[in-house]
Protein backbone atom coordinates (compact mmCIF):
# COMPACT_ATOMS: atom_id res chain seq x y z
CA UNK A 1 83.54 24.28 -1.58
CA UNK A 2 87.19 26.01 -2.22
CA UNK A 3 87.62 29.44 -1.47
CA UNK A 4 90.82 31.20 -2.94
CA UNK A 5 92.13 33.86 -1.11
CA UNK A 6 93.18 37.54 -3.24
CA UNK A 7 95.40 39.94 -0.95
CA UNK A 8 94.99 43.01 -2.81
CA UNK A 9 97.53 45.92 -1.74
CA UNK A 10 100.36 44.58 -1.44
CA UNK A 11 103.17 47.08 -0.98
CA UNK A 12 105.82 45.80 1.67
CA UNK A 13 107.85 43.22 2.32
CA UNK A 14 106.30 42.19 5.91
CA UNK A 15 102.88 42.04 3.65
CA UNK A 16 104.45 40.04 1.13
CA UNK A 17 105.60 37.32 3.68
CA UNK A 18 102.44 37.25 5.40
CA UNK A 19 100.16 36.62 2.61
CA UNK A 20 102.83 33.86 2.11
CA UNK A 21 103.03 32.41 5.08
CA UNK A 22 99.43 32.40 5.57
CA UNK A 23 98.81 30.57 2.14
CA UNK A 24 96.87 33.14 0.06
CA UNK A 25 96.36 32.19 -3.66
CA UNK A 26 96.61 35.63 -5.25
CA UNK A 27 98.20 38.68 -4.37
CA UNK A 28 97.20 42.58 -5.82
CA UNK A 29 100.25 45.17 -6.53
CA UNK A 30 98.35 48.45 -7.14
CA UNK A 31 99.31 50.83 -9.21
CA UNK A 32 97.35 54.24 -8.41
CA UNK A 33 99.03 57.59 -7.52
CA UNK A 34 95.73 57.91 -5.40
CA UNK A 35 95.72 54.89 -3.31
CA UNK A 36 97.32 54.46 -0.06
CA UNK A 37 98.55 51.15 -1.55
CA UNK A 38 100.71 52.65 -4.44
CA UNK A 39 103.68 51.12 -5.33
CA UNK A 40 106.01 52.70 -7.77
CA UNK A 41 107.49 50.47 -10.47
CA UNK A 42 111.15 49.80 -8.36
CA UNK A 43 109.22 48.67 -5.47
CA UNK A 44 106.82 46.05 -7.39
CA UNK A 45 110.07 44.58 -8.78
CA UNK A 46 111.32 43.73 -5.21
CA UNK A 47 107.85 42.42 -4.35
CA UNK A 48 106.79 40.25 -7.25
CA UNK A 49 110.45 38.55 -6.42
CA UNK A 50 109.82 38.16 -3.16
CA UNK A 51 105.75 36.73 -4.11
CA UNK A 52 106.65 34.57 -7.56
CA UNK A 53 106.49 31.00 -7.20
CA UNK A 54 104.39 31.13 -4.04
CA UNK A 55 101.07 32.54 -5.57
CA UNK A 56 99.78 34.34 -8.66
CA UNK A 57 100.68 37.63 -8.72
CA UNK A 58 98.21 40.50 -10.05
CA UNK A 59 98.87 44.11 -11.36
CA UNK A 60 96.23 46.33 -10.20
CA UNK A 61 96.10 49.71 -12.86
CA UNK A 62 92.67 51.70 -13.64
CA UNK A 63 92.28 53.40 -16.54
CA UNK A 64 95.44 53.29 -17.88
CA UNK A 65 97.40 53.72 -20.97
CA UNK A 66 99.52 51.21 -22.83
CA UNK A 67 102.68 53.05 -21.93
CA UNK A 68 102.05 52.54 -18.48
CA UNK A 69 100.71 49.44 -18.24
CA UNK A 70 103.55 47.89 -20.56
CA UNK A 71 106.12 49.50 -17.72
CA UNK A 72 104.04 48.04 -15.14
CA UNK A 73 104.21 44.41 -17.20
CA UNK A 74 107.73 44.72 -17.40
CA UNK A 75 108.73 45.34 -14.27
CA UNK A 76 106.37 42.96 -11.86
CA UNK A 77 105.91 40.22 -15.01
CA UNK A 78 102.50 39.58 -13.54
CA UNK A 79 100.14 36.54 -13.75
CA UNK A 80 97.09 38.81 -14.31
CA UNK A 81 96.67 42.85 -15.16
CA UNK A 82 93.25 43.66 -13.36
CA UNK A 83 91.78 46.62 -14.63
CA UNK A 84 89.74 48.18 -12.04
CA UNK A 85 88.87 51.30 -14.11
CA UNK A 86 85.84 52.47 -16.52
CA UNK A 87 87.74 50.43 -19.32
CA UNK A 88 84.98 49.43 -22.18
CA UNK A 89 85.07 45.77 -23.15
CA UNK A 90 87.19 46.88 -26.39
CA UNK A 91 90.20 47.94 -24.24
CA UNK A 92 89.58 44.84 -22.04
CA UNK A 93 90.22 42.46 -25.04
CA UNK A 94 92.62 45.24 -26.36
CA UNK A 95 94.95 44.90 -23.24
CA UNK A 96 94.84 41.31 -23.01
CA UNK A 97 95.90 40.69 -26.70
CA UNK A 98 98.44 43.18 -26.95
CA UNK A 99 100.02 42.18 -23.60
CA UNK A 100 99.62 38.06 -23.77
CA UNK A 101 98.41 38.48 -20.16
CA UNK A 102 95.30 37.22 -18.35
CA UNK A 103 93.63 39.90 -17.29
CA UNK A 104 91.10 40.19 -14.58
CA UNK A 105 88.18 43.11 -15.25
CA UNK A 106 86.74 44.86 -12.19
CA UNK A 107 83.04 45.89 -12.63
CA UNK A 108 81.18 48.31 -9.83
CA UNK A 109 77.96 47.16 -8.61
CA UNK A 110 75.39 48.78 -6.81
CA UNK A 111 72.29 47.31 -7.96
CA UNK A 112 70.83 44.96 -10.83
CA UNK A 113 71.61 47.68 -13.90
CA UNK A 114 75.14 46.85 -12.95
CA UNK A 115 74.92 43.69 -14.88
CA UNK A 116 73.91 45.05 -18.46
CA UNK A 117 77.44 45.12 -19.64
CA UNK A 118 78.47 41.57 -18.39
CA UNK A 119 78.15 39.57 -21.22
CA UNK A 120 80.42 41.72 -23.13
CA UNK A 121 83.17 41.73 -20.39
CA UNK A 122 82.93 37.79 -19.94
CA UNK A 123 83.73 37.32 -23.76
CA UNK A 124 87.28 39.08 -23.22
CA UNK A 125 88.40 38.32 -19.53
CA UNK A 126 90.12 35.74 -18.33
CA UNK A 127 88.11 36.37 -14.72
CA UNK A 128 85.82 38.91 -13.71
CA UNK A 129 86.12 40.79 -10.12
CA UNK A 130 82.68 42.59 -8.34
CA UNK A 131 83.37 45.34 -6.33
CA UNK A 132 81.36 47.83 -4.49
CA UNK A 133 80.52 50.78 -6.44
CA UNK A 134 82.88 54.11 -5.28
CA UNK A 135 81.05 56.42 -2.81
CA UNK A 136 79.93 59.40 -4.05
CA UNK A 137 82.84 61.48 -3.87
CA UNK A 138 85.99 59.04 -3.55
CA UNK A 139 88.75 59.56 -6.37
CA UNK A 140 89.46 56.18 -6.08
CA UNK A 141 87.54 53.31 -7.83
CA UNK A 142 88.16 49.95 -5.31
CA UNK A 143 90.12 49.58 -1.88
CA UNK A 144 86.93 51.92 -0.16
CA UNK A 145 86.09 49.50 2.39
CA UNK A 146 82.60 49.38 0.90
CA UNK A 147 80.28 46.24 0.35
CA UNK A 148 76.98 45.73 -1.32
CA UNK A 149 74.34 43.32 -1.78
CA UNK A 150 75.81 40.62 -2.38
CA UNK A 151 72.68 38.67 -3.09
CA UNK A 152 72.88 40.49 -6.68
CA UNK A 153 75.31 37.80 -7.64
CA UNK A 154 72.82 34.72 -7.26
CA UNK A 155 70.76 32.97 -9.74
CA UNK A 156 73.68 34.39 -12.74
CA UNK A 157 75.13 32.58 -15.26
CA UNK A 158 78.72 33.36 -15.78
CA UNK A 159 81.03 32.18 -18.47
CA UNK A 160 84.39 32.68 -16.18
CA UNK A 161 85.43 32.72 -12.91
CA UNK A 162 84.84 35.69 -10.40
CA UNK A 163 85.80 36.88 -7.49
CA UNK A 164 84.15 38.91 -4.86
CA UNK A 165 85.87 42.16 -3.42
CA UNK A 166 84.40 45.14 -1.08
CA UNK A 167 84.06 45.66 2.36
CA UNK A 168 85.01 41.69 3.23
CA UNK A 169 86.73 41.06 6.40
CA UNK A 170 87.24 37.83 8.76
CA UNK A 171 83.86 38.82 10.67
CA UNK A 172 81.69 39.20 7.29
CA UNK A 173 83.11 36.23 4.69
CA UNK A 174 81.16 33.62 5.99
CA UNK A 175 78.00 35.06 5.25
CA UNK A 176 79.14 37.25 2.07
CA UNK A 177 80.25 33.58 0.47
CA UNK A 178 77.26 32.06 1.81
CA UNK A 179 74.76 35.10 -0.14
CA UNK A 180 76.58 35.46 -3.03
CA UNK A 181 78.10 31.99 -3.81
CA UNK A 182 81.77 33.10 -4.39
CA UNK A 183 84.70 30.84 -4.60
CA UNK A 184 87.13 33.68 -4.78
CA UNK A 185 87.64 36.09 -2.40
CA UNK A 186 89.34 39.40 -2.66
CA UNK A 187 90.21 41.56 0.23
CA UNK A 188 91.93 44.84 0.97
CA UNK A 189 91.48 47.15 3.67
CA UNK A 190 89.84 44.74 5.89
CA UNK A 191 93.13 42.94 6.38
CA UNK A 192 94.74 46.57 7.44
CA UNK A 193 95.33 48.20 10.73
CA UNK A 194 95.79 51.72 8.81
CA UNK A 195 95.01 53.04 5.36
CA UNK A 196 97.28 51.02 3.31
CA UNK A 197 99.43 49.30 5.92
CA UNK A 198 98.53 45.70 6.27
CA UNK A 199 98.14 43.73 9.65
CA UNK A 200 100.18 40.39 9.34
CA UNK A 201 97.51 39.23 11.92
CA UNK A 202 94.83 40.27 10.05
CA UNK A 203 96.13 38.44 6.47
CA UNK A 204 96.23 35.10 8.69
CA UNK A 205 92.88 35.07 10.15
CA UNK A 206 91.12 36.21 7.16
CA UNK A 207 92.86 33.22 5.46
CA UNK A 208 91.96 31.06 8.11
CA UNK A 209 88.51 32.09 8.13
CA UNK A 210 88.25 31.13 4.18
CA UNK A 211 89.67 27.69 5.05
CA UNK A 212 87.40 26.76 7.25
CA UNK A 213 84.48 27.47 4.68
CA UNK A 214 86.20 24.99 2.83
CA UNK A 215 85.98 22.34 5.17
């Protein structure tokens, strides 16, 4: 089984080279005034150069309007616009025709009502990304450090490619791939040493540790 590797967060050079040099597949530039992994729009220029033609590059907005995401698309020219928000299915297919982009759609999940609107989101995303649903509390809709069961994602039929985000780390993949089955992994925070400031050390064992379940 191959596991590709998403290093969501991006936002600095050293983090850029590391997810490089340690071979990830994907890499997250977020764009949310809230997160400790904002980037503004000058930055994500000098980071998607540094990241193009090593891995696929994805924009990271929630909730956000076309003016904004058409500045993001223009400056970071992005493989994928996730959209980690409450976006409907409409603006899902909305975004992606308007913008000729793949776009990945974040869904929360808690339990198994989480799932009633997944048919409609498989018919207009290109991939589909489960993440823990926010705390009670957090302004702030992924990048929380939280998991959940991820037994929920068994015994599913899905129509595209997914990948699994929340509260995964180089201790906990192995046994999060083994329960819920996922090819792609996504991972945030548990490749940090701070809020928002990512641990070159971290990026490379994580990686490592997905390799190894491929073997």
């Amino acid at each position: 089984m191959s596991i590709s590797v998403k290093i969501c967060g991006i936002n600095s050079r050293q983090a850029a080279e590391a997810a490089i040099a340690a071979g990830a597949d994907f890499a997250g530039l977020v764009f949310h005034l809230k997160s400790p992994r904002h980037v503004d729009l000058a930055a994500a220029h000098g980071l998607a150069g540094i990241l193009r033609g090593h891995l696929r590059i994805v924009a990271l907005v929630a909730d956000a309007d076309d003016e904004t995401i058409g500045a993001v698309a223009n400056a970071v020219r992005p493989d994928f616009i996730q959209l980690h928000g409450n976006e409907s299915a409409d603006r899902v297919g909305a975004v992606r025709a308007r913008f000729k982009v793949h776009v990945i759609k974040a869904l929360s999940i808690a339990d198994e009502s989480d799932f009633v609107t997944l048919p409609d989101y498989m018919q207009v995303s290109d991939m589909l990304l489960f993440d823990a649903r926010p705390p009670s509390g957090t302004d702030r809709s992924g990048g929380n450090g939280a998991s959940f069961d991820w037994k929920l994602l068994r015994g599913k039929t899905y129509s595209r490619p997914w990948l699994l985000a929340g509260g995964l780390n180089e201790d906990n993949l192995a046994l999060a791939v083994a329960q819920s089955g996922a090819r792609y992994v996504d991972v945030s925070s548990g490749v940090e040493g701070a809020p928002g400031v990512k641990d070159p050390k971290k990026i490379a064992a994580f990686i490592a540790a997905a390799r190894n379940l491929n073997s």
